[in-house]
C-alpha atoms as a PDB file:
ATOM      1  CA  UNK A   1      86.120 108.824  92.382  1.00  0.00           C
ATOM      2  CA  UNK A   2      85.064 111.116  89.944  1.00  0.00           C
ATOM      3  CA  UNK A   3      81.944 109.200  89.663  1.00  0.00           C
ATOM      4  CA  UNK A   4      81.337 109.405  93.187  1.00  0.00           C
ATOM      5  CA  UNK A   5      81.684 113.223  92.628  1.00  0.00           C
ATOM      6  CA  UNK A   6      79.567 113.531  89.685  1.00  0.00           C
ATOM      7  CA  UNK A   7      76.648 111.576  91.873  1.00  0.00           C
ATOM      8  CA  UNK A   8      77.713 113.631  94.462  1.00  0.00           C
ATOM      9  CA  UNK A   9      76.326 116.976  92.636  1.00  0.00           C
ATOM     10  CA  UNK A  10      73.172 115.437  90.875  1.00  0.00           C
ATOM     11  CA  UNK A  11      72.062 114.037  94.553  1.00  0.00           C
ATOM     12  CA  UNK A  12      72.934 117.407  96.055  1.00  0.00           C
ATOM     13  CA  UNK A  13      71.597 119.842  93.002  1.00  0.00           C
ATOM     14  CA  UNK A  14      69.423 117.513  91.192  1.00  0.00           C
ATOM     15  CA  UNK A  15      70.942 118.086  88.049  1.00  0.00           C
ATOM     16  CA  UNK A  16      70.714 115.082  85.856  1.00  0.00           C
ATOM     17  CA  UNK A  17      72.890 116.191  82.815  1.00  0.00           C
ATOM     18  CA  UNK A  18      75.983 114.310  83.931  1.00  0.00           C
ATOM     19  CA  UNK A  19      74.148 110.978  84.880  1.00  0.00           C
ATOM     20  CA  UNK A  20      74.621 109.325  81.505  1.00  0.00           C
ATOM     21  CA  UNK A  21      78.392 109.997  81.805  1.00  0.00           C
ATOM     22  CA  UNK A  22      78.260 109.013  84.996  1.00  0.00           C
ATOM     23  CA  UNK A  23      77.203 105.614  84.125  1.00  0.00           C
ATOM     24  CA  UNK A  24      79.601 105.352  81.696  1.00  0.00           C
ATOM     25  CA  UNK A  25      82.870 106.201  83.591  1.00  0.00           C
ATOM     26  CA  UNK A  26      81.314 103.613  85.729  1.00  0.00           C
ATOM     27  CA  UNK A  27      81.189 100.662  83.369  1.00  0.00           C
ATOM     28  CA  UNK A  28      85.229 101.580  82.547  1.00  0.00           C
ATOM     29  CA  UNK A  29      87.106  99.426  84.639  1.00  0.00           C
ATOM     30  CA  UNK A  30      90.145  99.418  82.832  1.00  0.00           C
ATOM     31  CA  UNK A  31      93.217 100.268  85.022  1.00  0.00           C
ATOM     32  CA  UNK A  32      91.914  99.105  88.292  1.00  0.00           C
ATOM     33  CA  UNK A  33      95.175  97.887  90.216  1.00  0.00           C
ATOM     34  CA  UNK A  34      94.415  97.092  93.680  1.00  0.00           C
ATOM     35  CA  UNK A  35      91.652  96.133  96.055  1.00  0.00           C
ATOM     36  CA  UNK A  36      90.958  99.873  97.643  1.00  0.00           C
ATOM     37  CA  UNK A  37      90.573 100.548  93.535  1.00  0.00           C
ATOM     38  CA  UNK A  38      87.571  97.781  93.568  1.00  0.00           C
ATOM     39  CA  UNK A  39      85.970  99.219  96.288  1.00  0.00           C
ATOM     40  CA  UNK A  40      85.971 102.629  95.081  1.00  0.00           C
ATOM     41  CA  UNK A  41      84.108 100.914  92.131  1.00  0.00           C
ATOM     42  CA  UNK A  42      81.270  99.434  95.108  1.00  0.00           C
ATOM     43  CA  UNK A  43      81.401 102.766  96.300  1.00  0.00           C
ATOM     44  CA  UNK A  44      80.138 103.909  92.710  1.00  0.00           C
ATOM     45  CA  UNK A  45      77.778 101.903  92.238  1.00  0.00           C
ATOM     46  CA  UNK A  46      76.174 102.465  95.073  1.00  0.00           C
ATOM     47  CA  UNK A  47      76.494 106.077  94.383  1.00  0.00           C
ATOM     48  CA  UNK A  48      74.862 105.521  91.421  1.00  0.00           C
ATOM     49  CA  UNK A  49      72.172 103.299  92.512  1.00  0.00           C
ATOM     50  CA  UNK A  50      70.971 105.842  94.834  1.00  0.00           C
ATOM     51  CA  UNK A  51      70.061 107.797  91.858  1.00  0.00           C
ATOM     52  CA  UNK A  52      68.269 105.208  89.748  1.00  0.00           C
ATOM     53  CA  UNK A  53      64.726 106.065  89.871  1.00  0.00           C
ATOM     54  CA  UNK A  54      63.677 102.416  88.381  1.00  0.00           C
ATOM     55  CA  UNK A  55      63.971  99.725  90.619  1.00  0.00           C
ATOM     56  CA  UNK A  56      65.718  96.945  88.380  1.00  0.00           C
ATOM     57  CA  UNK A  57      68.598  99.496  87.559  1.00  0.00           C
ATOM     58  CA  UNK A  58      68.892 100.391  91.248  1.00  0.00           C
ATOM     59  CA  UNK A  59      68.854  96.823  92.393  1.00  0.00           C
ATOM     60  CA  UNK A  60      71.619  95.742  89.437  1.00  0.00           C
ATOM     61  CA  UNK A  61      73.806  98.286  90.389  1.00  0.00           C
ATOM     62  CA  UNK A  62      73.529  97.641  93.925  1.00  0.00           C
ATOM     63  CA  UNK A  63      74.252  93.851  92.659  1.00  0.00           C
ATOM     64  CA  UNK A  64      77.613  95.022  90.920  1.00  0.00           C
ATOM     65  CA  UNK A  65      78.817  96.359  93.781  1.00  0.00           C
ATOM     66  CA  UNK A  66      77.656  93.414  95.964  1.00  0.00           C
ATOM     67  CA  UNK A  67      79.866  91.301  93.658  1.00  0.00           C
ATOM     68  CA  UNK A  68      83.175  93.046  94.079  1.00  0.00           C
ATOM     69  CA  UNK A  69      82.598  93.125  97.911  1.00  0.00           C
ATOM     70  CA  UNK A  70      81.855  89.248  98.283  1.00  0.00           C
ATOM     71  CA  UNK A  71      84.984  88.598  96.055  1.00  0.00           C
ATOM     72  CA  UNK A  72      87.160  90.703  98.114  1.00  0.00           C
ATOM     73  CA  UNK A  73      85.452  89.084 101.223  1.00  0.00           C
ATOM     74  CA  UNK A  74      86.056  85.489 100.474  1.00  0.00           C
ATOM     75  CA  UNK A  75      89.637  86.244  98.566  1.00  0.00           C
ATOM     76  CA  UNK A  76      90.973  88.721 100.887  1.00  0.00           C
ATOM     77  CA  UNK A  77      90.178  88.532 104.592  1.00  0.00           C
ATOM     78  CA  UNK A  78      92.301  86.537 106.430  1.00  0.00           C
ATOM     79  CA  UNK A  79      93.505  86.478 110.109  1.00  0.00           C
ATOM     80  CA  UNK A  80      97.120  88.003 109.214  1.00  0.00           C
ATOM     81  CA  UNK A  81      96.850  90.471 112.077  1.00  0.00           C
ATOM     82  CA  UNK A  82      93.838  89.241 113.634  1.00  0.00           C
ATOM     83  CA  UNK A  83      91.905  89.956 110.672  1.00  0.00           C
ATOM     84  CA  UNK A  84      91.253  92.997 107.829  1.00  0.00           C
ATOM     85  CA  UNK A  85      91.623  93.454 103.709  1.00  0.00           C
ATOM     86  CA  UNK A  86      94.707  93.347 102.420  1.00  0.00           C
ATOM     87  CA  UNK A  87      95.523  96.559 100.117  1.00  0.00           C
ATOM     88  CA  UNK A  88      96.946  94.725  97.114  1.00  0.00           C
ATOM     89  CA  UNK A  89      96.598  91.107  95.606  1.00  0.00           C
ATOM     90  CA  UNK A  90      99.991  90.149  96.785  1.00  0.00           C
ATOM     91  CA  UNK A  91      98.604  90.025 100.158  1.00  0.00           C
ATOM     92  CA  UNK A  92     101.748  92.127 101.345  1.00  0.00           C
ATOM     93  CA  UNK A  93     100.318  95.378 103.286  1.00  0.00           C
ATOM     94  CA  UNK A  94      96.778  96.112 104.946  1.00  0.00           C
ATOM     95  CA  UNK A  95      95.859  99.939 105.766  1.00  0.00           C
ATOM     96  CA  UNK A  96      93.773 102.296 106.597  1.00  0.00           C
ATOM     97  CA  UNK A  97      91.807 103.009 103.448  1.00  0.00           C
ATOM     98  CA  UNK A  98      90.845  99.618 102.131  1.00  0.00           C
ATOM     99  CA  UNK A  99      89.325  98.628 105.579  1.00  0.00           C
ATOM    100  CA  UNK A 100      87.796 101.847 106.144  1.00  0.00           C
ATOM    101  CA  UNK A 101      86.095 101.382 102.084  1.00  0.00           C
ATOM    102  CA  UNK A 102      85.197  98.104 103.198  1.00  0.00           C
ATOM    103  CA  UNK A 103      83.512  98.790 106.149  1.00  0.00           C
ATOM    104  CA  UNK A 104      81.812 101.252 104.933  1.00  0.00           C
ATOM    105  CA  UNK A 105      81.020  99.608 101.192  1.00  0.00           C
ATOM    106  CA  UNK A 106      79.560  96.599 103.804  1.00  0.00           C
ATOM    107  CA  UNK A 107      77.171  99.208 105.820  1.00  0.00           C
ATOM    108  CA  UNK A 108      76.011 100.417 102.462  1.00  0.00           C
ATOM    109  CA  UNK A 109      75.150  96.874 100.838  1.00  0.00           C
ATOM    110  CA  UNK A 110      72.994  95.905 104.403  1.00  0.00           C
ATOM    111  CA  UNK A 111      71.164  99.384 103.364  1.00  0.00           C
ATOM    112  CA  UNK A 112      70.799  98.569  99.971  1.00  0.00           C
ATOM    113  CA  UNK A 113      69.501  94.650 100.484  1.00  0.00           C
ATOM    114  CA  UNK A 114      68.697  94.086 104.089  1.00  0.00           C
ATOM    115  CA  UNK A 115      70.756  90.924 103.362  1.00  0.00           C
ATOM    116  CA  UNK A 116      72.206  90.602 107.619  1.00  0.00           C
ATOM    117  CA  UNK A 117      76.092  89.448 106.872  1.00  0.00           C
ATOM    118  CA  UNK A 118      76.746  93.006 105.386  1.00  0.00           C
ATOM    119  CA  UNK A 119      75.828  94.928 108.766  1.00  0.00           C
ATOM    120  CA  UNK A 120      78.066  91.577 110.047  1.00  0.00           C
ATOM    121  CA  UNK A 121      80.892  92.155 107.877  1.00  0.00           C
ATOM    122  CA  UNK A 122      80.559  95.939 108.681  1.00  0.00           C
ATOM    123  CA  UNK A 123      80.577  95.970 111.829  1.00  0.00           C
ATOM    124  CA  UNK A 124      83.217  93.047 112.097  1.00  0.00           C
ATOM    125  CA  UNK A 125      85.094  95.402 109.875  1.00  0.00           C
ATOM    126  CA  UNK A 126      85.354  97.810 112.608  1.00  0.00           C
ATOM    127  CA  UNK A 127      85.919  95.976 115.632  1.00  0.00           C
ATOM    128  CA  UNK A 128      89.287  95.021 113.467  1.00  0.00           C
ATOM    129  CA  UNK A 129      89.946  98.255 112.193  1.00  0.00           C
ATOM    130  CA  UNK A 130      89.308  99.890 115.845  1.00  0.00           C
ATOM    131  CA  UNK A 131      91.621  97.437 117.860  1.00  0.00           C
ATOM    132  CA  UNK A 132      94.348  97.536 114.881  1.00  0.00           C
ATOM    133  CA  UNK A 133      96.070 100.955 116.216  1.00  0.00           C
ATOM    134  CA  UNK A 134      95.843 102.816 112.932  1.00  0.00           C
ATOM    135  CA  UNK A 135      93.766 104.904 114.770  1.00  0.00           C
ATOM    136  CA  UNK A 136      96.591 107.035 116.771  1.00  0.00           C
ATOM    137  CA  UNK A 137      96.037 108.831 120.413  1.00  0.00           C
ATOM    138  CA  UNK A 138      95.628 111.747 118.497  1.00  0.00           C
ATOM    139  CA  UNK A 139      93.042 110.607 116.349  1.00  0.00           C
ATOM    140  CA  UNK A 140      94.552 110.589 113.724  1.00  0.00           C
ATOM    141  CA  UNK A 141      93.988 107.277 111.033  1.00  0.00           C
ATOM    142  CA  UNK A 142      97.541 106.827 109.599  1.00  0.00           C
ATOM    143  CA  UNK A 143      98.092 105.055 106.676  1.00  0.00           C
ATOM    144  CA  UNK A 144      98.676 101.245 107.676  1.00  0.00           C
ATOM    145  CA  UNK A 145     100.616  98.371 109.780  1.00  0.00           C
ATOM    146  CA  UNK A 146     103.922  97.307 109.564  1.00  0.00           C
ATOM    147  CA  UNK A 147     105.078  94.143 109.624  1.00  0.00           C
ATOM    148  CA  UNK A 148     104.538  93.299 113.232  1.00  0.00           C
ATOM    149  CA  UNK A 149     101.050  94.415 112.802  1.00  0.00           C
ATOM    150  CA  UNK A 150     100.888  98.050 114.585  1.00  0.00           C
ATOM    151  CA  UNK A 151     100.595 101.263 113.396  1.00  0.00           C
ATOM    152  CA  UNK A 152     103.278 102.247 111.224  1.00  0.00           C
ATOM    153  CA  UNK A 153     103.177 106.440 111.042  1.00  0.00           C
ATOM    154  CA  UNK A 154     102.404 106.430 107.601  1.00  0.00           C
ATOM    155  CA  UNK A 155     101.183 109.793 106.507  1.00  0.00           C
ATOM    156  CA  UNK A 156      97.372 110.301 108.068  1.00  0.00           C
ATOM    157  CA  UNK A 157      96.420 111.564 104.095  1.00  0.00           C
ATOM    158  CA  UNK A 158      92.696 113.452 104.435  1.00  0.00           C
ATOM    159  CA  UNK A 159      90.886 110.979 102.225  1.00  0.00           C
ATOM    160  CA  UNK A 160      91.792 108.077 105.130  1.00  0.00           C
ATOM    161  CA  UNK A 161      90.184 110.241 107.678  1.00  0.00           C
ATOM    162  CA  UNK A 162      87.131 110.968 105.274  1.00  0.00           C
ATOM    163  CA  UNK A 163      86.032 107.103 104.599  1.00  0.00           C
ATOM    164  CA  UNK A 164      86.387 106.228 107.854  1.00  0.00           C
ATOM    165  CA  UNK A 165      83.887 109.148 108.808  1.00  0.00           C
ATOM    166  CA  UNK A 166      81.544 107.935 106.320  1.00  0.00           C
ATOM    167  CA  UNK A 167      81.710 104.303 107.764  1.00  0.00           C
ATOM    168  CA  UNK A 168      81.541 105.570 111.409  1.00  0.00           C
ATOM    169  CA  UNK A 169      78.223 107.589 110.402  1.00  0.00           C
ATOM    170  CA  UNK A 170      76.669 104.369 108.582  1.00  0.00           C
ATOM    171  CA  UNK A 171      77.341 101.941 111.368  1.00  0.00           C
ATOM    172  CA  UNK A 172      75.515 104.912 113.842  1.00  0.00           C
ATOM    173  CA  UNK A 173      72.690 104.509 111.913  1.00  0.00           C
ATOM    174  CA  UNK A 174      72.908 100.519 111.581  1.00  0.00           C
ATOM    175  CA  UNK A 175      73.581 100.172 115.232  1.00  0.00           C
ATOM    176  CA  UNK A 176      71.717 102.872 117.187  1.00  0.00           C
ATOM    177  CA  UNK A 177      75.260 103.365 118.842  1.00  0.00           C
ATOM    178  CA  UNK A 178      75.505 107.495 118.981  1.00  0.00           C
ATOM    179  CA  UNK A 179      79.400 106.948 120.614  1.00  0.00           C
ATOM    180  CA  UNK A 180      80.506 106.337 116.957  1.00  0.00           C
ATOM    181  CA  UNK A 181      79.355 109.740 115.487  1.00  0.00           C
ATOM    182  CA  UNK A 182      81.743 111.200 118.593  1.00  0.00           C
ATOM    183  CA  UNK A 183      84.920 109.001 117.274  1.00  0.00           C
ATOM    184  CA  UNK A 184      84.315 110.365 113.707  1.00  0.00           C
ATOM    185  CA  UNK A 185      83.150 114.423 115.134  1.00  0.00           C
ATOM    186  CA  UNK A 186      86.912 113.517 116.939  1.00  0.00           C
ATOM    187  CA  UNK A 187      88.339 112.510 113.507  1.00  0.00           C
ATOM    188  CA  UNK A 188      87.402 115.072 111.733  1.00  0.00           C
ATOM    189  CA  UNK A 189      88.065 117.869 113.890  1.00  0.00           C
ATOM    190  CA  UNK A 190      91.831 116.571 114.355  1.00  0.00           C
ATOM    191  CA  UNK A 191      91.912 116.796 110.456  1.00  0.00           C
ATOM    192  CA  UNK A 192      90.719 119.827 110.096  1.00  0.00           C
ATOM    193  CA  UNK A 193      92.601 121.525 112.885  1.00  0.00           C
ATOM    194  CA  UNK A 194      96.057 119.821 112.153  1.00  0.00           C
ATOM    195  CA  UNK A 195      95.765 120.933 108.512  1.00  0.00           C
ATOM    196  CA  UNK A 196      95.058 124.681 107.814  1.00  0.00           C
ATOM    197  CA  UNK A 197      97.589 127.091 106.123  1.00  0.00           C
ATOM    198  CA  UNK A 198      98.692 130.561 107.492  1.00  0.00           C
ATOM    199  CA  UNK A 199      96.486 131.664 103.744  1.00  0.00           C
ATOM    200  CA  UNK A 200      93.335 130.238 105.334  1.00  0.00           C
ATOM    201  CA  UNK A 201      93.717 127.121 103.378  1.00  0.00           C
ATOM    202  CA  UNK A 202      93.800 123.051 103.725  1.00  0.00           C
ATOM    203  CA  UNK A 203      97.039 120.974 103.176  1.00  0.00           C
ATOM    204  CA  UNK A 204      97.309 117.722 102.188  1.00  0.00           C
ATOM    205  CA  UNK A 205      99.338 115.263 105.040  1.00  0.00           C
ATOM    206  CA  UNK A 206     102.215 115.245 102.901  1.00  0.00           C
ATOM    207  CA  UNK A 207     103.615 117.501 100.010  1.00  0.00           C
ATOM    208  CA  UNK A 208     104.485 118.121  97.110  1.00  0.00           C
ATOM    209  CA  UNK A 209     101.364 116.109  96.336  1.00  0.00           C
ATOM    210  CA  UNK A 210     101.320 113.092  93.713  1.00  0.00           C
ATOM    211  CA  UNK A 211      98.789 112.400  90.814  1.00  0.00           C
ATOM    212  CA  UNK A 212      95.939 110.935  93.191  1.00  0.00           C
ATOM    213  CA  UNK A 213      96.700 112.742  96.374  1.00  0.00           C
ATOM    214  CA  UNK A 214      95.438 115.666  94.873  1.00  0.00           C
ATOM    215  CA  UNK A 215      91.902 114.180  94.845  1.00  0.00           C
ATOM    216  CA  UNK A 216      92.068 113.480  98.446  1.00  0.00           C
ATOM    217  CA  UNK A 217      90.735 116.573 100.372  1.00  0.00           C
ATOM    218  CA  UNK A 218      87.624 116.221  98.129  1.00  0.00           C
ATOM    219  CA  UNK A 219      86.954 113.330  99.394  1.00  0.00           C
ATOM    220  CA  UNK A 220      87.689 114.127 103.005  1.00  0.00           C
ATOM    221  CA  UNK A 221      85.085 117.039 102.249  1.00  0.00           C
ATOM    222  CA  UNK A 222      82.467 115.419 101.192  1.00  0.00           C
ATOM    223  CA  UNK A 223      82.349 112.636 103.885  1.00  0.00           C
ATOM    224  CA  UNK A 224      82.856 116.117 106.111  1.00  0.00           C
ATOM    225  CA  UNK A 225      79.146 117.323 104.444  1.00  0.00           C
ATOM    226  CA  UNK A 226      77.786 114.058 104.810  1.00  0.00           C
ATOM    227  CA  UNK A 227      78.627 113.816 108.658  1.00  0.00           C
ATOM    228  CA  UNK A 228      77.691 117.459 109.297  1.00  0.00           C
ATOM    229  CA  UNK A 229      74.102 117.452 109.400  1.00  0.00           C
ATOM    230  CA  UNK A 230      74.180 113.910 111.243  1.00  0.00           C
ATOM    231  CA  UNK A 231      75.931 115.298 114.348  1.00  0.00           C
ATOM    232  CA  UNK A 232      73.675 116.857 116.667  1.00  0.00           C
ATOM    233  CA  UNK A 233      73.438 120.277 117.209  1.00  0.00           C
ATOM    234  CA  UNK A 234      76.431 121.476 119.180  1.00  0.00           C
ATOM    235  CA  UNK A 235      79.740 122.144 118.743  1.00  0.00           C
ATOM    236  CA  UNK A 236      81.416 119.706 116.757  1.00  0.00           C
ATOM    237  CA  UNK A 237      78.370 120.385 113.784  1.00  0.00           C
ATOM    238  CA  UNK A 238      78.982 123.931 114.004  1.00  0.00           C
ATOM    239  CA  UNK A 239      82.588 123.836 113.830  1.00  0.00           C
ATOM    240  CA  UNK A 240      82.586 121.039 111.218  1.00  0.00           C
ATOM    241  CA  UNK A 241      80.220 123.101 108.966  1.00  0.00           C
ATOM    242  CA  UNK A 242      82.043 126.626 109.211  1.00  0.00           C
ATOM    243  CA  UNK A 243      85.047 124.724 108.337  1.00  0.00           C
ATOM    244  CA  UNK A 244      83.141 123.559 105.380  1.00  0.00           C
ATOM    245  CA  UNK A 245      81.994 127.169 104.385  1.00  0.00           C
ATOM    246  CA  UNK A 246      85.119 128.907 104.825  1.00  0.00           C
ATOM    247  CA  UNK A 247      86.798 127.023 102.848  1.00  0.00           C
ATOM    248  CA  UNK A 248      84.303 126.738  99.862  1.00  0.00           C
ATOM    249  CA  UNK A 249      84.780 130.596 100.452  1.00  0.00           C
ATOM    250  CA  UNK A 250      88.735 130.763 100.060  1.00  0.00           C
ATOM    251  CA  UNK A 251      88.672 128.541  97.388  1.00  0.00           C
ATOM    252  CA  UNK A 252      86.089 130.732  95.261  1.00  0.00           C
ATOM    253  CA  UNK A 253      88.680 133.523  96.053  1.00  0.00           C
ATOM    254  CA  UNK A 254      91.974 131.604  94.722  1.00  0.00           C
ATOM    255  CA  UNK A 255      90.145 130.904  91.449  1.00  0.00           C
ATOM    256  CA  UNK A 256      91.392 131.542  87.976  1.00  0.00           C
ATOM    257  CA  UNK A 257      89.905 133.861  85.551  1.00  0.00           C
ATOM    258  CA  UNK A 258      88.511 130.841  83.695  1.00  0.00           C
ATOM    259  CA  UNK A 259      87.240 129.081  87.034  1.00  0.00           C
ATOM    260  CA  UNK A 260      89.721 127.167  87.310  1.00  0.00           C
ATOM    261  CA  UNK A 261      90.987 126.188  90.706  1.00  0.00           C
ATOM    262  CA  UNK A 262      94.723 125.063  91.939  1.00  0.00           C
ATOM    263  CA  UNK A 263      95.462 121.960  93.316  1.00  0.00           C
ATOM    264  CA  UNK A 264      96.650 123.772  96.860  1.00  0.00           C
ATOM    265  CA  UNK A 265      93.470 125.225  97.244  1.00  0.00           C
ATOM    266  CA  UNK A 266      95.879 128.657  97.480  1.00  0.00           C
ATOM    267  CA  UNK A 267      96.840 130.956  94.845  1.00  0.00           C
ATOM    268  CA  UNK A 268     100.507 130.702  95.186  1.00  0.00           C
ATOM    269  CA  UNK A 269     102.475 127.929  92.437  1.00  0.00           C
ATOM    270  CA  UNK A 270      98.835 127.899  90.456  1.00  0.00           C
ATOM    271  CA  UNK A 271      98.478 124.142  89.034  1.00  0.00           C
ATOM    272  CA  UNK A 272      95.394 123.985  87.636  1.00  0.00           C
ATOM    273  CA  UNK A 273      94.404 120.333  86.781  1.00  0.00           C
ATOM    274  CA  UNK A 274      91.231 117.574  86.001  1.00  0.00           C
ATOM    275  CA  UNK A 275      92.283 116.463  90.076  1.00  0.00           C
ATOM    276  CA  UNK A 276      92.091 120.256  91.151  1.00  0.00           C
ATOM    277  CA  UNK A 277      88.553 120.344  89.458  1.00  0.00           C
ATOM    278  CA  UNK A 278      86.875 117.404  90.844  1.00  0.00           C
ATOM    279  CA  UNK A 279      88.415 118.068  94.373  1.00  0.00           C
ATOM    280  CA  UNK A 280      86.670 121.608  94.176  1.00  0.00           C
ATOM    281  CA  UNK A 281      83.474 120.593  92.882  1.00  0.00           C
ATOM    282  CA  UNK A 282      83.704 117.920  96.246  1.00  0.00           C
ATOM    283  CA  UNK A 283      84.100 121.071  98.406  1.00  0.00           C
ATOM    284  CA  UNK A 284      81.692 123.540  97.189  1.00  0.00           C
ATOM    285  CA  UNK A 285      78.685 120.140  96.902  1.00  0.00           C
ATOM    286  CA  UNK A 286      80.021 119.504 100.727  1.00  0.00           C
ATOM    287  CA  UNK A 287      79.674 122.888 101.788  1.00  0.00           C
ATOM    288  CA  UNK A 288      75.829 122.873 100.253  1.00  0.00           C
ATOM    289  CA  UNK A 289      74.917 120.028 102.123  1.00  0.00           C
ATOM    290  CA  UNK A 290      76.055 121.165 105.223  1.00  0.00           C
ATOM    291  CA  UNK A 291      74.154 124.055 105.006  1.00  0.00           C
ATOM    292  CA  UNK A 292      71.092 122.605 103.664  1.00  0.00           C
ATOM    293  CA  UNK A 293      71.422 124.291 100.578  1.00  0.00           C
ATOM    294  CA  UNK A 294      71.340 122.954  96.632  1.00  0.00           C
ATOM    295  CA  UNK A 295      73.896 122.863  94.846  1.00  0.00           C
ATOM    296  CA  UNK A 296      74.202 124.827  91.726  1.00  0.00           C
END
């Protein structure tokens, strides 16, 4: 993820002093524990390749991540409730954010290659994910299925409602079908409404947070500055982008001395950290691109 961020501000700013460490991070796979872990990985890659200026590296890291999605694919799909990825290799839980990373990993690889069974797996993906009730009346994507197969009201964390908006916007794009961008301008304006603090701030679906939940707003914000300027002009953009400069705003205000930010995004219990960081940087880059600007 913090690849994805660090691609994030050299596509927004065009700043290439971080690429080499990008690429580096990126070839570090130790750790990886999971099958929403290997997508991530796809997910940088592509990242990545969208900022190789020579074909062969583009195409090779387009390639890596073509390799972890086939894998997953052929070893992981099955028709345990009706279909979908299962989260972990002991095939014992499938949610919300490995479908929505594959479906939206899928829509990225048909982008990257042309090759026709990604936009099939992608939008196979979402005919699943769509039918499989983890999206909730309320639009809301909680965090799985239990063991009869329906929604279970797990927590409906930020980043699940981010990838999914990111996949909805692809598969607009790869299908023509404009209906999708309204599911995800629905999506994100539940998330954003359901979450604010009396300080003018954004909470996390569940608290305290843990070690990675801390990095998920920054995710949910930058899918939030990628969707922005795809909506039309209306409403939900203009709603979806305020949110997106107020709260680069607040979080500017709740900063340390040093620049450092808290993983709250408030100033009460400050807890700086290297999650707190990356999560900012997501905001303020999402806030740029929603407003057309560069990021600096």
């Amino acid at each position: 993820m913090t690849v994805s961020a660090l691609a994030g501000y050299e596509a927004a700013s065009h700043d290439r002093r971080f690429h080499t460490l990008g690429l580096a991070l990126l070839a570090d796979r130790r750790g990886l524990d999971g099958n929403d872990d290997d997508l991530w990985v796809a997910e940088a890659a592509l990242d990545m390749a969208e900022l190789e200026a020579d074909p062969a590296h583009r195409r090779d890291a387009a390639m890596d991540a073509a390799g972890i999605f086939d894998r997953l694919a052929a070893d992981y799909w099955d028709t345990t409730c009706g279909g979908g990825l299962w989260w972990d290799h002991a095939r014992t839980y499938k949610n919300a954010i490995t479908n929505a990373l594959f479906i939206d990993v899928a829509a990225r690889l048909y982008g990257a290659t042309g090759t026709s069974r990604y936009k099939g797996w992608a939008m196979k993906g979402w005919r699943w994910f769509d039918a499989s009730g983890m999206i909730a009346a309320s639009h809301e994507v909680n965090d799985g299925l239990d063991a009869r197969c329906r929604n279970n009201g797990g927590v409906p964390y930020s980043y699940n409602q981010g990838v999914i908006l990111d996949a909805l916007r692809r598969l607009s794009v790869l299908t023509g079908d404009r209906r999708l961008l309204d599911e995800a301008a629905r999506i994100a304006r539940k998330a954003i409404d359901a979450r604010g603090t009396p300080a003018g701030g954004f909470r996390e679906a569940q608290e305290p947070m843990s070690v990675d939940s801390r990095i998920f707003r920054g995710i949910f914000a930058q899918a939030l500055g990628r969707l922005a300027p795809a909506l039309p002009p209306g409403e939900d953009r203009r709603h979806v982008g305020a949110w997106l400069r107020d709260q680069s705003a607040h979080l500017w205000k709740t900063r340390s001395p040093a620049a450092l930010f808290n993983a709250t995004w408030d100033r009460t219990a400050f807890r700086p950290s290297a999650q707190a960081q990356v999560t900012a940087a997501d905001l303020f880059v999402a806030a740029a691109r929603a407003s057309g600007e560069r990021a600096r």
